[in-house]
C-alpha atoms as a PDB file:
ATOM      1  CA  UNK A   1    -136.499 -16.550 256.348  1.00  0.00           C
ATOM      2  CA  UNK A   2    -135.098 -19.617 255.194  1.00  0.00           C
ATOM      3  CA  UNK A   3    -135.708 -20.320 251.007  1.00  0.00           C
ATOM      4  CA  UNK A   4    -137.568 -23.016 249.734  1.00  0.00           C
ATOM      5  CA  UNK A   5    -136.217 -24.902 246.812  1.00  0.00           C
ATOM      6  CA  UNK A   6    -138.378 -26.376 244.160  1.00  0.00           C
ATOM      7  CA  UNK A   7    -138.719 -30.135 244.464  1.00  0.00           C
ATOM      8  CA  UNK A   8    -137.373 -30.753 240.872  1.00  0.00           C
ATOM      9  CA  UNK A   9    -133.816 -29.443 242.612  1.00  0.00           C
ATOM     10  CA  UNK A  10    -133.951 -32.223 245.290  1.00  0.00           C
ATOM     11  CA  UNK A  11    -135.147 -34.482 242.908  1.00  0.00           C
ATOM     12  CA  UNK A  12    -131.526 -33.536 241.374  1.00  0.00           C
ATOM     13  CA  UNK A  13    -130.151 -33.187 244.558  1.00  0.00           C
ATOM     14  CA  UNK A  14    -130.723 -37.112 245.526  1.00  0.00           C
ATOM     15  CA  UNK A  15    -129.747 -37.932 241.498  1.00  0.00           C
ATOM     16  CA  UNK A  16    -126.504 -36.458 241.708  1.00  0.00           C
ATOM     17  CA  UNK A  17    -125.555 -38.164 245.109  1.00  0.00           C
ATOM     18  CA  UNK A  18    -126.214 -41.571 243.991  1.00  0.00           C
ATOM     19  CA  UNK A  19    -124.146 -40.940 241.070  1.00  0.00           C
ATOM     20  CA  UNK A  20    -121.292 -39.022 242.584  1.00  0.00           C
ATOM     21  CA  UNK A  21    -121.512 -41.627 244.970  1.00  0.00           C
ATOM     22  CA  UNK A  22    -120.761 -44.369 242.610  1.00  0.00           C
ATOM     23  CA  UNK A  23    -118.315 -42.797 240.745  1.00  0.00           C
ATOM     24  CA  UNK A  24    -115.487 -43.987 243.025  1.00  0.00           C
ATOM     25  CA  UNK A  25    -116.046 -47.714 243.021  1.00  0.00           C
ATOM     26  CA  UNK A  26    -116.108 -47.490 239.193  1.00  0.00           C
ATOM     27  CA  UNK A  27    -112.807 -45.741 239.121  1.00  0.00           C
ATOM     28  CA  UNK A  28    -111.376 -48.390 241.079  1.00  0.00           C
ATOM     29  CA  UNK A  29    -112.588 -50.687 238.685  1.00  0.00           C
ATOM     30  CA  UNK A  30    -111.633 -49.062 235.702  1.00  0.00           C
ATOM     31  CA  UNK A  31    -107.707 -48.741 237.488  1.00  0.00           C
ATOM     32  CA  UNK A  32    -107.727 -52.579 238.125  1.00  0.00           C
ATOM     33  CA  UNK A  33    -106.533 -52.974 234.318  1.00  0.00           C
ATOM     34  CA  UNK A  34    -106.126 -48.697 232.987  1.00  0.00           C
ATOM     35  CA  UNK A  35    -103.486 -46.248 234.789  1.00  0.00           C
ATOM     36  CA  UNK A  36    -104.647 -43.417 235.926  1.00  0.00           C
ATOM     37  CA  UNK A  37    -104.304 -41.406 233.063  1.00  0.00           C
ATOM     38  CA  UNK A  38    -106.323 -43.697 230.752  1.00  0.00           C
ATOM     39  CA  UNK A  39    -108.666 -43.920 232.994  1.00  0.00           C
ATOM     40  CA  UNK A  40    -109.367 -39.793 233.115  1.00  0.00           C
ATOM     41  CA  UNK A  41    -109.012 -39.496 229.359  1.00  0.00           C
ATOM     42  CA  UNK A  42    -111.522 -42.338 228.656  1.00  0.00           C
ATOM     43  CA  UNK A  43    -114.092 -40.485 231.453  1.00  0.00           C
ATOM     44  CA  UNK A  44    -113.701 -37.730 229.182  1.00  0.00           C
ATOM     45  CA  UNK A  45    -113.456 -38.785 226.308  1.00  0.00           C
ATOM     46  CA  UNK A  46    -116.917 -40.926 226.480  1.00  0.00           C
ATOM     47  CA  UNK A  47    -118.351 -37.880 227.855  1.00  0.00           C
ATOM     48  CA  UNK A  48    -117.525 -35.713 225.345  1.00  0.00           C
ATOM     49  CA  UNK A  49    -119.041 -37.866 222.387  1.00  0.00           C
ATOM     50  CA  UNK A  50    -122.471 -38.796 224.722  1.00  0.00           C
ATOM     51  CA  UNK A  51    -122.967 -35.022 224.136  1.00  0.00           C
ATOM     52  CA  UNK A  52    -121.472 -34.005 220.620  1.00  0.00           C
ATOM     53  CA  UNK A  53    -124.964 -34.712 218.954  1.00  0.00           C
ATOM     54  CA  UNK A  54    -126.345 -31.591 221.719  1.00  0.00           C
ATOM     55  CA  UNK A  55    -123.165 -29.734 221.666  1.00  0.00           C
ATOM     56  CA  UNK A  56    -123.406 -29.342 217.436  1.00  0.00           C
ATOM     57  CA  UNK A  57    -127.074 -28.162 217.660  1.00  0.00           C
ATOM     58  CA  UNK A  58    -126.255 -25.184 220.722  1.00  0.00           C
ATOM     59  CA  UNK A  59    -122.806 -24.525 218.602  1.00  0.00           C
ATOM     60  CA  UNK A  60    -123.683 -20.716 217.563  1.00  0.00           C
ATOM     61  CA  UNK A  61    -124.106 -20.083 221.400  1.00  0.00           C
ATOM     62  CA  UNK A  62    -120.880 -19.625 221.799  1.00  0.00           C
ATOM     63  CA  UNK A  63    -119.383 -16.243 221.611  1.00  0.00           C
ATOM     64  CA  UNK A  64    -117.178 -13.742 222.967  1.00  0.00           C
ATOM     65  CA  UNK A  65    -118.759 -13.615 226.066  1.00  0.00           C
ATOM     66  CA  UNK A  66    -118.764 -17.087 227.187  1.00  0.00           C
ATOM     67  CA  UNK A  67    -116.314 -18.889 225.431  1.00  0.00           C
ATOM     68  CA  UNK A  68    -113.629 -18.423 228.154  1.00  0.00           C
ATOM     69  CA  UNK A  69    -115.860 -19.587 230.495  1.00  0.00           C
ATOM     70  CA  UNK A  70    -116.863 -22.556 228.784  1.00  0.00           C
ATOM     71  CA  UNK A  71    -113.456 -23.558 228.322  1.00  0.00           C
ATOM     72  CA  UNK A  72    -112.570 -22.597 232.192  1.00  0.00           C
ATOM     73  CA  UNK A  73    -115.735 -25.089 233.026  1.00  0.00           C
ATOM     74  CA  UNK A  74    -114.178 -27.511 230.971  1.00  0.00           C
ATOM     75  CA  UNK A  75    -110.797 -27.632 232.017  1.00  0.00           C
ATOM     76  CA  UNK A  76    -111.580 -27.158 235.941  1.00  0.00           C
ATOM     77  CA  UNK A  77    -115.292 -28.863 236.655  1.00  0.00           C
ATOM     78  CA  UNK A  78    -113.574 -32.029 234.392  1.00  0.00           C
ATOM     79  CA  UNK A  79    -110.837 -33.045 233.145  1.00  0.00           C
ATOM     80  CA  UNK A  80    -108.255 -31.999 235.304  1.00  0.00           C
ATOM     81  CA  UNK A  81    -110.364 -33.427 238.274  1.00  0.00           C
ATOM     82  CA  UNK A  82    -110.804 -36.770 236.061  1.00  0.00           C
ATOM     83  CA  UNK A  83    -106.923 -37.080 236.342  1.00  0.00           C
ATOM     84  CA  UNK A  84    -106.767 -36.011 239.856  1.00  0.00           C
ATOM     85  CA  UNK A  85    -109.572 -38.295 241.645  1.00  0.00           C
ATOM     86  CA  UNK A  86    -107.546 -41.185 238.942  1.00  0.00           C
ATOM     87  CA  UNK A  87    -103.937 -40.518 240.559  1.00  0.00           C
ATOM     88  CA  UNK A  88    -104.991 -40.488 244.358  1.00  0.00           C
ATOM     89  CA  UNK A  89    -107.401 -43.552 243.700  1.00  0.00           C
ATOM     90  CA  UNK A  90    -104.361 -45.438 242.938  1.00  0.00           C
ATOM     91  CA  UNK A  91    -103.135 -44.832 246.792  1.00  0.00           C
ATOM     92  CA  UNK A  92    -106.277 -44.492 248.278  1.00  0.00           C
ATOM     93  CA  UNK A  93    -109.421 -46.384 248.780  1.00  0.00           C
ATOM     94  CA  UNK A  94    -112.729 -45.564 246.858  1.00  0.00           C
ATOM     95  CA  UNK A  95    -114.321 -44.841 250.179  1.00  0.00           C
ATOM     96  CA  UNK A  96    -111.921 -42.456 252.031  1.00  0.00           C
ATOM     97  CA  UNK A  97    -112.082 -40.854 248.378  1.00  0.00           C
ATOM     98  CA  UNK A  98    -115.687 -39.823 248.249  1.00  0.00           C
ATOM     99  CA  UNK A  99    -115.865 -38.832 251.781  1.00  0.00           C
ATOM    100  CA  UNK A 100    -112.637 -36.247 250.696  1.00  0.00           C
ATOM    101  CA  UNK A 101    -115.202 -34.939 248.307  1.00  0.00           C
ATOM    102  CA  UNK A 102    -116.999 -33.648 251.025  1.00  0.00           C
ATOM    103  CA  UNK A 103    -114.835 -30.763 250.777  1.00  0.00           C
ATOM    104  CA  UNK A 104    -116.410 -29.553 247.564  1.00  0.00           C
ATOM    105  CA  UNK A 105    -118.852 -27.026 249.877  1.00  0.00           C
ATOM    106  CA  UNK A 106    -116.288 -25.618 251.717  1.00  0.00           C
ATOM    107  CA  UNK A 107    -113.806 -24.367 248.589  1.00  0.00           C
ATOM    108  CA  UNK A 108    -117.182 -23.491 246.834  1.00  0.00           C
ATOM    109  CA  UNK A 109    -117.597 -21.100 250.016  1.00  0.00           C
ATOM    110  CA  UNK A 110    -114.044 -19.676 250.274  1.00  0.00           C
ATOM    111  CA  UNK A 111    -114.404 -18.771 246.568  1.00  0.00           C
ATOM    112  CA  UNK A 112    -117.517 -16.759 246.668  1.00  0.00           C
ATOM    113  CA  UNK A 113    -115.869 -15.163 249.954  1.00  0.00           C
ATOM    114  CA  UNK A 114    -112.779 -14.287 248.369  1.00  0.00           C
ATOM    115  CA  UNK A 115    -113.267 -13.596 244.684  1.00  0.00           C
ATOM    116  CA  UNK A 116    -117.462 -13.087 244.565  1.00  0.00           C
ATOM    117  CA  UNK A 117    -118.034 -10.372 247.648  1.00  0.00           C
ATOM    118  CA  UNK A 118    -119.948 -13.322 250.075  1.00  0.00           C
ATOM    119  CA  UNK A 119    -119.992 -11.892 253.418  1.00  0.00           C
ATOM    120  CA  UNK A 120    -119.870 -14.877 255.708  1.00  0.00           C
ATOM    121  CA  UNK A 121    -121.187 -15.113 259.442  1.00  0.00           C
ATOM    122  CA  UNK A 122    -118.774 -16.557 261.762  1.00  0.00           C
ATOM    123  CA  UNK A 123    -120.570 -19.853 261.919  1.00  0.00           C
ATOM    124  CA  UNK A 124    -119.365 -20.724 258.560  1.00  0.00           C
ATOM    125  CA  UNK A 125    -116.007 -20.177 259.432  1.00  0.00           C
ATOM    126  CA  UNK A 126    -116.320 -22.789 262.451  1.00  0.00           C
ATOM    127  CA  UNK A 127    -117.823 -25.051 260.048  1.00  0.00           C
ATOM    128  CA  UNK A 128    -115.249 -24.338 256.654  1.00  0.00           C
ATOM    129  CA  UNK A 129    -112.067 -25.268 259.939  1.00  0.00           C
ATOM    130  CA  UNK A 130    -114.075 -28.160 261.732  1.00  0.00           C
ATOM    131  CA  UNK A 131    -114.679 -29.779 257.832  1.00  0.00           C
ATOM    132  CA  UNK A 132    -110.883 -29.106 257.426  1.00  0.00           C
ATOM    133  CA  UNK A 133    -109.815 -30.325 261.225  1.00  0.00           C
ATOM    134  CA  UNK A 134    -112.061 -33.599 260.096  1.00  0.00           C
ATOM    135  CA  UNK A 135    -110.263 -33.803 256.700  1.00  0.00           C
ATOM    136  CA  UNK A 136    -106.712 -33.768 258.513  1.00  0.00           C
ATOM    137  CA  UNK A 137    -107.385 -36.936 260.537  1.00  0.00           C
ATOM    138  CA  UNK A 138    -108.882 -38.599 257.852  1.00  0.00           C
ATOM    139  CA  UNK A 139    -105.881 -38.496 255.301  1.00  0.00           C
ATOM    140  CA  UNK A 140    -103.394 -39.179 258.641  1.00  0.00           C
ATOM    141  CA  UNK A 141    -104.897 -42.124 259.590  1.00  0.00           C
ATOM    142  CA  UNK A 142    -105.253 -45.448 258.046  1.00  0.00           C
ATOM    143  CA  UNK A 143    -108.003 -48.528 257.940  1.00  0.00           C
ATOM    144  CA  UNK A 144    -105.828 -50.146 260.990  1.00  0.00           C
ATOM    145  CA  UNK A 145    -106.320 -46.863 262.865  1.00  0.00           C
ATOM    146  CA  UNK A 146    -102.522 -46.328 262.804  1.00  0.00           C
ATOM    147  CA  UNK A 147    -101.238 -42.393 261.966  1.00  0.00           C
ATOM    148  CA  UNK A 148     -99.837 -42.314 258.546  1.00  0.00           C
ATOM    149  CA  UNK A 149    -100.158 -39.275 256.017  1.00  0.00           C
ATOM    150  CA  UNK A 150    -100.899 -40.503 252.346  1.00  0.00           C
ATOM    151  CA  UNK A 151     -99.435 -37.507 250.080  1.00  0.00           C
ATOM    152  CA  UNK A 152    -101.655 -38.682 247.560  1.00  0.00           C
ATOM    153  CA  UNK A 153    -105.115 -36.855 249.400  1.00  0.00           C
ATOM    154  CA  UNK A 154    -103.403 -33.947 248.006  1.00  0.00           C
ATOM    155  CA  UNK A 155    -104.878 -34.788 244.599  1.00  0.00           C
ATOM    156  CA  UNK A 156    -108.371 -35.116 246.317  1.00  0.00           C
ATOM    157  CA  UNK A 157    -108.435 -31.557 247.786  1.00  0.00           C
ATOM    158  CA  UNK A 158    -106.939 -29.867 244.311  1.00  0.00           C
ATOM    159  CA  UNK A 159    -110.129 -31.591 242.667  1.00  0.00           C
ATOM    160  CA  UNK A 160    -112.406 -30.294 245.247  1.00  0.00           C
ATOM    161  CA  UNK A 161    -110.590 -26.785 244.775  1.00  0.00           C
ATOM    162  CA  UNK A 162    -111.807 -26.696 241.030  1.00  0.00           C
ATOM    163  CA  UNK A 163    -114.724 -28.063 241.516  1.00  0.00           C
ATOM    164  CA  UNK A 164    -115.896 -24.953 244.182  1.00  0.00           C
ATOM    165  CA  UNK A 165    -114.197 -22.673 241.141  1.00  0.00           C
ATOM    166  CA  UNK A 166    -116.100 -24.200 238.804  1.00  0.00           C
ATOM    167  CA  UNK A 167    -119.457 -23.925 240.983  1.00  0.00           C
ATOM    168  CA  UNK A 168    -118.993 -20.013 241.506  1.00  0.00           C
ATOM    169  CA  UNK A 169    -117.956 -19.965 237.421  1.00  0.00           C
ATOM    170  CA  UNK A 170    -121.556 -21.411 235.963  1.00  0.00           C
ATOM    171  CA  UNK A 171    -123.408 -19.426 238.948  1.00  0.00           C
ATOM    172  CA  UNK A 172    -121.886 -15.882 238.318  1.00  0.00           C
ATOM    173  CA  UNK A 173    -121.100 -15.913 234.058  1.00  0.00           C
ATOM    174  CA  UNK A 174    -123.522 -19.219 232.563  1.00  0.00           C
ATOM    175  CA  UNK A 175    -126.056 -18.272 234.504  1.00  0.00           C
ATOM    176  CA  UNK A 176    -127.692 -16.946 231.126  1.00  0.00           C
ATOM    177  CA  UNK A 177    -127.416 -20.563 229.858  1.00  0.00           C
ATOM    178  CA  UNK A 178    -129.215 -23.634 229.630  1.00  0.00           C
ATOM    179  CA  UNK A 179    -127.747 -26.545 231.622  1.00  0.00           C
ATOM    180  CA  UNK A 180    -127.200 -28.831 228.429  1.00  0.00           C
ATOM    181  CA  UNK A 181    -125.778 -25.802 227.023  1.00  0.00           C
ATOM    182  CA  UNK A 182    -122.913 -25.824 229.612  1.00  0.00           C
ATOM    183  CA  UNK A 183    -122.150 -29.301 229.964  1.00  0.00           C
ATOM    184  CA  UNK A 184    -122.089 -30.040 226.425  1.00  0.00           C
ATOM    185  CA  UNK A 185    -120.117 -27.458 224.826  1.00  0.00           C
ATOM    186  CA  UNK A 186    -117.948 -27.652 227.982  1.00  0.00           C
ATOM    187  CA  UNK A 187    -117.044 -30.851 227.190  1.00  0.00           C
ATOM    188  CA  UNK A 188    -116.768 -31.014 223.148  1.00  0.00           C
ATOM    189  CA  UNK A 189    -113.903 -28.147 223.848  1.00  0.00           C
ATOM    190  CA  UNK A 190    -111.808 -30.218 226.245  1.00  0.00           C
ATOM    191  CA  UNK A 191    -113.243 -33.621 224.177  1.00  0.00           C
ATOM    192  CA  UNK A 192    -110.793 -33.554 221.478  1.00  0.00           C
ATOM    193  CA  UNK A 193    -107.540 -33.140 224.051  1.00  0.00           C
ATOM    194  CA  UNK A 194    -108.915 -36.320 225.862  1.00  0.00           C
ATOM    195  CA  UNK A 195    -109.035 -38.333 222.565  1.00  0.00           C
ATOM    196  CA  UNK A 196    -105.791 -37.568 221.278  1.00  0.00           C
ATOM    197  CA  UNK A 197    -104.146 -37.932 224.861  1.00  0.00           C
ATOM    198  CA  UNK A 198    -105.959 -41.257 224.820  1.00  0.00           C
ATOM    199  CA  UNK A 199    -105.287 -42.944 221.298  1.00  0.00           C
ATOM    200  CA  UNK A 200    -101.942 -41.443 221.306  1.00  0.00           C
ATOM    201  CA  UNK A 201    -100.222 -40.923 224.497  1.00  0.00           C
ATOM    202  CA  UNK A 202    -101.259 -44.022 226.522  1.00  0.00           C
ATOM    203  CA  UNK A 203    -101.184 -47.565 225.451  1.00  0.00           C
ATOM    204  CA  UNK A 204    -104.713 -47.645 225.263  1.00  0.00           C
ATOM    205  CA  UNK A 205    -105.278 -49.065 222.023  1.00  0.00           C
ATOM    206  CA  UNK A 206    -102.231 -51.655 221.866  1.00  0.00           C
ATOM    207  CA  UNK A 207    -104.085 -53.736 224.806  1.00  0.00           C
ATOM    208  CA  UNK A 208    -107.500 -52.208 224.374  1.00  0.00           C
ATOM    209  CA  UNK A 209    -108.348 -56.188 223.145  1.00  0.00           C
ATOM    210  CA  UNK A 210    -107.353 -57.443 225.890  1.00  0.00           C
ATOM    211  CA  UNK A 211    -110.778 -58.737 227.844  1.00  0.00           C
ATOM    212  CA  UNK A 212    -109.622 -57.613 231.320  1.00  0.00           C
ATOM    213  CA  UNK A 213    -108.680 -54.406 229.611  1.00  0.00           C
ATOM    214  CA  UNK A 214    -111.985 -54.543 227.844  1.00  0.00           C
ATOM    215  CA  UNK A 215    -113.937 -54.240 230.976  1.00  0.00           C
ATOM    216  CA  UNK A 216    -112.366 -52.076 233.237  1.00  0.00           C
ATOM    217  CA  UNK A 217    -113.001 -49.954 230.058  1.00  0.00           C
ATOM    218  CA  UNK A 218    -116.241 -50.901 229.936  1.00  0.00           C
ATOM    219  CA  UNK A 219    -116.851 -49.642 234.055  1.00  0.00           C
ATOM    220  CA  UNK A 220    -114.935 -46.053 232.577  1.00  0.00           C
ATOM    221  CA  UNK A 221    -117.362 -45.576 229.932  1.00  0.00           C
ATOM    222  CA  UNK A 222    -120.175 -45.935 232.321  1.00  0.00           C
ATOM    223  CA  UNK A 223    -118.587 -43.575 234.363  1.00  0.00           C
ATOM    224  CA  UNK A 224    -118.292 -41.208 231.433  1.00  0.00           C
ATOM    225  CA  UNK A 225    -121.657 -41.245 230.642  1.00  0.00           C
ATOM    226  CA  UNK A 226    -123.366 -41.725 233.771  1.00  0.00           C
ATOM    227  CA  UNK A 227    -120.819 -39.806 236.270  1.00  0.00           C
ATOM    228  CA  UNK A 228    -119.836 -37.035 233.951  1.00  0.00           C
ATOM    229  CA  UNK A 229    -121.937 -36.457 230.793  1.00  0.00           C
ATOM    230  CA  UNK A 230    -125.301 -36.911 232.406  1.00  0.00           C
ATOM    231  CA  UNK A 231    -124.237 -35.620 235.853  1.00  0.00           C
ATOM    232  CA  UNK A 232    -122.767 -32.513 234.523  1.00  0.00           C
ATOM    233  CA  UNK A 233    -126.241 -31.794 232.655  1.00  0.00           C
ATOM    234  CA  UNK A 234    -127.799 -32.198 235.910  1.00  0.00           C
ATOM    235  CA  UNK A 235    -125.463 -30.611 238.323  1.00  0.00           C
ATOM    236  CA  UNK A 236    -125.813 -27.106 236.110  1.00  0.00           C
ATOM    237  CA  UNK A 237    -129.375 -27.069 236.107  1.00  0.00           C
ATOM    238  CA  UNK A 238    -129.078 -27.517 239.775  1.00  0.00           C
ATOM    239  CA  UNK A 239    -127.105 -24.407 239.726  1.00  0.00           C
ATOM    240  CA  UNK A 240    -129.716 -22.494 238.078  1.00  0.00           C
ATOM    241  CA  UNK A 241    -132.592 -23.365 240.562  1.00  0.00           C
ATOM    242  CA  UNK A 242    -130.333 -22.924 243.749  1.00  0.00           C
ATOM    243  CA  UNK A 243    -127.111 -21.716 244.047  1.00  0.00           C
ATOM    244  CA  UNK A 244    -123.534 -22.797 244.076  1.00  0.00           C
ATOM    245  CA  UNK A 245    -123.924 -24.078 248.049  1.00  0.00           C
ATOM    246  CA  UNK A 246    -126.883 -25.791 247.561  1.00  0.00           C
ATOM    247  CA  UNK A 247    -125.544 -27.641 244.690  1.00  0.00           C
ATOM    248  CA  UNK A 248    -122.457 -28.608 246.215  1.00  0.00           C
ATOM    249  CA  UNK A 249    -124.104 -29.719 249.216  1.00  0.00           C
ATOM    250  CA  UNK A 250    -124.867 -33.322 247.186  1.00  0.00           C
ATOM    251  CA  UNK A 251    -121.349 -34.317 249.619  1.00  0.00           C
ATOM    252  CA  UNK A 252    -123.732 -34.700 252.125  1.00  0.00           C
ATOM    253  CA  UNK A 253    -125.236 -38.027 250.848  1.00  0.00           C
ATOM    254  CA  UNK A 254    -121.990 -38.849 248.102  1.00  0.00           C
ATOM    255  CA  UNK A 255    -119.599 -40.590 251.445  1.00  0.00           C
ATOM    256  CA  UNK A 256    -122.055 -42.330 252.673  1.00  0.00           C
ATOM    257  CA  UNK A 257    -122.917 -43.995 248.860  1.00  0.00           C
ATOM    258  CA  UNK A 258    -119.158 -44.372 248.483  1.00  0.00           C
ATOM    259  CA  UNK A 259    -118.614 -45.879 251.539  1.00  0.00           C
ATOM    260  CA  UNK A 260    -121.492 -48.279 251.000  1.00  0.00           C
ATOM    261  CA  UNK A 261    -119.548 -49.367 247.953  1.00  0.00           C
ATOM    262  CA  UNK A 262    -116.601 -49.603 249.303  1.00  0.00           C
ATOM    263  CA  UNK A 263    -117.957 -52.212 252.137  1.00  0.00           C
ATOM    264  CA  UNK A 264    -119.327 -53.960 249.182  1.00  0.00           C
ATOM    265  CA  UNK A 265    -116.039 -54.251 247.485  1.00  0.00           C
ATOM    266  CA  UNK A 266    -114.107 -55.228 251.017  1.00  0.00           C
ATOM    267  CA  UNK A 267    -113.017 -51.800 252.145  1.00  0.00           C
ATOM    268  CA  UNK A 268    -112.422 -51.425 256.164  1.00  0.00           C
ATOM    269  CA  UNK A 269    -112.620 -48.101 257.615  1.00  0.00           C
ATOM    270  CA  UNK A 270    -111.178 -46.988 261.155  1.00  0.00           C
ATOM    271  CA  UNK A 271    -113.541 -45.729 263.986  1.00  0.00           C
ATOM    272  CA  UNK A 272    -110.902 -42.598 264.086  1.00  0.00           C
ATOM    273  CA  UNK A 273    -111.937 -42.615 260.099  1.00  0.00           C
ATOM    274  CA  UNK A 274    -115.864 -42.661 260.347  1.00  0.00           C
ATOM    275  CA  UNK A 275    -115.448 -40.442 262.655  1.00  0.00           C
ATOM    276  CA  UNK A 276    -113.468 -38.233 260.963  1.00  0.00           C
ATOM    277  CA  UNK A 277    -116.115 -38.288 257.948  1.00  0.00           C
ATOM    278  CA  UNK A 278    -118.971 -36.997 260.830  1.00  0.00           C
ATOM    279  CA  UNK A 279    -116.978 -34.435 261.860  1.00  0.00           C
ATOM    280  CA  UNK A 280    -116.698 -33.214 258.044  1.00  0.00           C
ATOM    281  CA  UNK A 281    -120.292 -33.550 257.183  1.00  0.00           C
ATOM    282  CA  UNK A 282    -121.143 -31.818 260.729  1.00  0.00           C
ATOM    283  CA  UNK A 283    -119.222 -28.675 259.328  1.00  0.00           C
ATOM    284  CA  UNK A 284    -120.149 -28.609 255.846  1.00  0.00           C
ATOM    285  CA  UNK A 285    -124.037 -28.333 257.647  1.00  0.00           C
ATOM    286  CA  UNK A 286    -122.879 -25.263 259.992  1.00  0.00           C
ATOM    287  CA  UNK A 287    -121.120 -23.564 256.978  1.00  0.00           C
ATOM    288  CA  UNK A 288    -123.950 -24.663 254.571  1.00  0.00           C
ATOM    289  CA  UNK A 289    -126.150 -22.925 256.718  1.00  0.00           C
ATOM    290  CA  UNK A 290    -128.838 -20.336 254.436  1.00  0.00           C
ATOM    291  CA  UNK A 291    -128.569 -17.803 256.554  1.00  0.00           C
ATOM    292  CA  UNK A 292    -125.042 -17.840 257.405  1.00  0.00           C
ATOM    293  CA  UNK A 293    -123.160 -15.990 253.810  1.00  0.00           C
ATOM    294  CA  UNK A 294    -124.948 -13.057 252.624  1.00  0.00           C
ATOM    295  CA  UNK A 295    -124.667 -11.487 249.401  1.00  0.00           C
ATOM    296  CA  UNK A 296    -122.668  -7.829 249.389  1.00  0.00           C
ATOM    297  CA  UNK A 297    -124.134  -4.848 248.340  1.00  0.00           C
END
């Protein structure tokens, strides 16, 4: 019998994939005047102070028994992805980026498989290689429709790695917690690394006057706030009224919002492209299938 999910989690569910969605145009915005790694520490950074006024009142809920796991959620769910998505971004178009994140499902899967006792049906493994299969053509080919591997996808699909780590982390040890909880202290313990990277390790603040500089800070902070702090709130309390599948199933709607924004902005995609991003999204519905991973007993 299939499960029904409460509205308030596709409420979340549509949320999230605008957001997500836009989160890739923004990044190219923010890298027309940052690098890479001021735009990541910025994300972060912005994030992080959104939620300090939360994170200092849910302080004394950290303890022995979740603090690894907060940091772990911190580290892998954001800012190491913040850097990664910022690197390949600088060799690959906002577009072809989001629809990469459609892999998200299919490491969230492997991970329950391998380290969390799912017991798949073999329909999920058709789906987990024809979303992989799909993903192959799409970083080997470029907007002209020529073959050409861009090393730089590489980044993409170690981001999507942590974030299906991440998703099986909150599901099987914050499970206990309140969303806000999560994202909030998650962030404050990674915040402080961002800010000192920032201030002191880029040259942020020697051209942060600069009014080019200015805004493409300006598109980061949204990003921060909208595409990390708030989404992170959101995407945990997803979690909590699905599962880790469910939740990462928001790549079904995040290409096509990316792609619309890349259009916008004068991105071209190949026929052998969209049709690589299809062939993705048809296996992350054949492996995102409710009946097709069990639970072990």
């Amino acid at each position: 019998m299939t499960k029904k999910y409460p509205t308030l989690a596709w409420i979340l569910f549509l949320a999230l994939s605008m957001i997500w969605g836009s989160s890739f145009i923004l990044i190219k915005k923010g890298l027309t005047s940052l690098n890479p790694e001021e735009v990541a520490a910025l994300r972060i950074a912005s994030a992080s102070l959104v939620l300090l006024p939360f994170a200092a009142k849910r302080i004394k809920e950290i303890n022995k028994k979740n603090i690894a796991s907060l940091i772990l959620v911190g580290f892998l769910g954001s800012l190491l992805p913040a850097f990664f998505f910022a690197l390949a971004q600088t060799k690959l178009p906002s577009a072809l980026t989001g629809i990469m994140n459609a892999l998200t499902p299919f490491f969230t899967i492997i991970i329950s498989v391998l380290f969390f006792r799912e017991k798949p049906e073999k329909r999920v493994y058709f789906g987990v290689i024809l979303g992989f299969l799909g993903t192959l053509f799409l970083i080997s080919t470029r907007e002209n429709g020529q073959i050409s591997f861009n090393c730089y996808a590489f980044f993409v699909v170690a981001a999507t790695i942590l974030y299906g780590i991440n998703a099986n982390l909150i599901k099987h040890y914050l499970n206990f917690m309140k969303s806000l909880s999560i994202a909030s202290l998650s962030l404050i313990m990674i915040g402080p690394l961002a800010i000192i990277y920032l201030l002191f390790l880029t040259p942020f603040s020697a051209h942060i006057h600069e009014p080019k500089v200015l805004i493409a800070s300006c598109y980061i902070i949204i990003l921060g706030v909208f595409g990390t702090a708030l989404a992170l709130i959101l995407f945990n309390k997803m979690v909590q009224l699905t599962n880790a599948v469910f939740s990462t199933s928001v790549t079904y709607l995040i290409p096509i919002i990316s792609v619309f924004w890349g259009f916008i902005d004068g991105e071209q995609l190949s026929l052998l492209q969209l049709i690589s991003m299809l062939t993705i999204m048809t296996g992350i519905f054949i492996a995102n299938s409710k009946k097709g991973i069990k639970k072990s007993v």
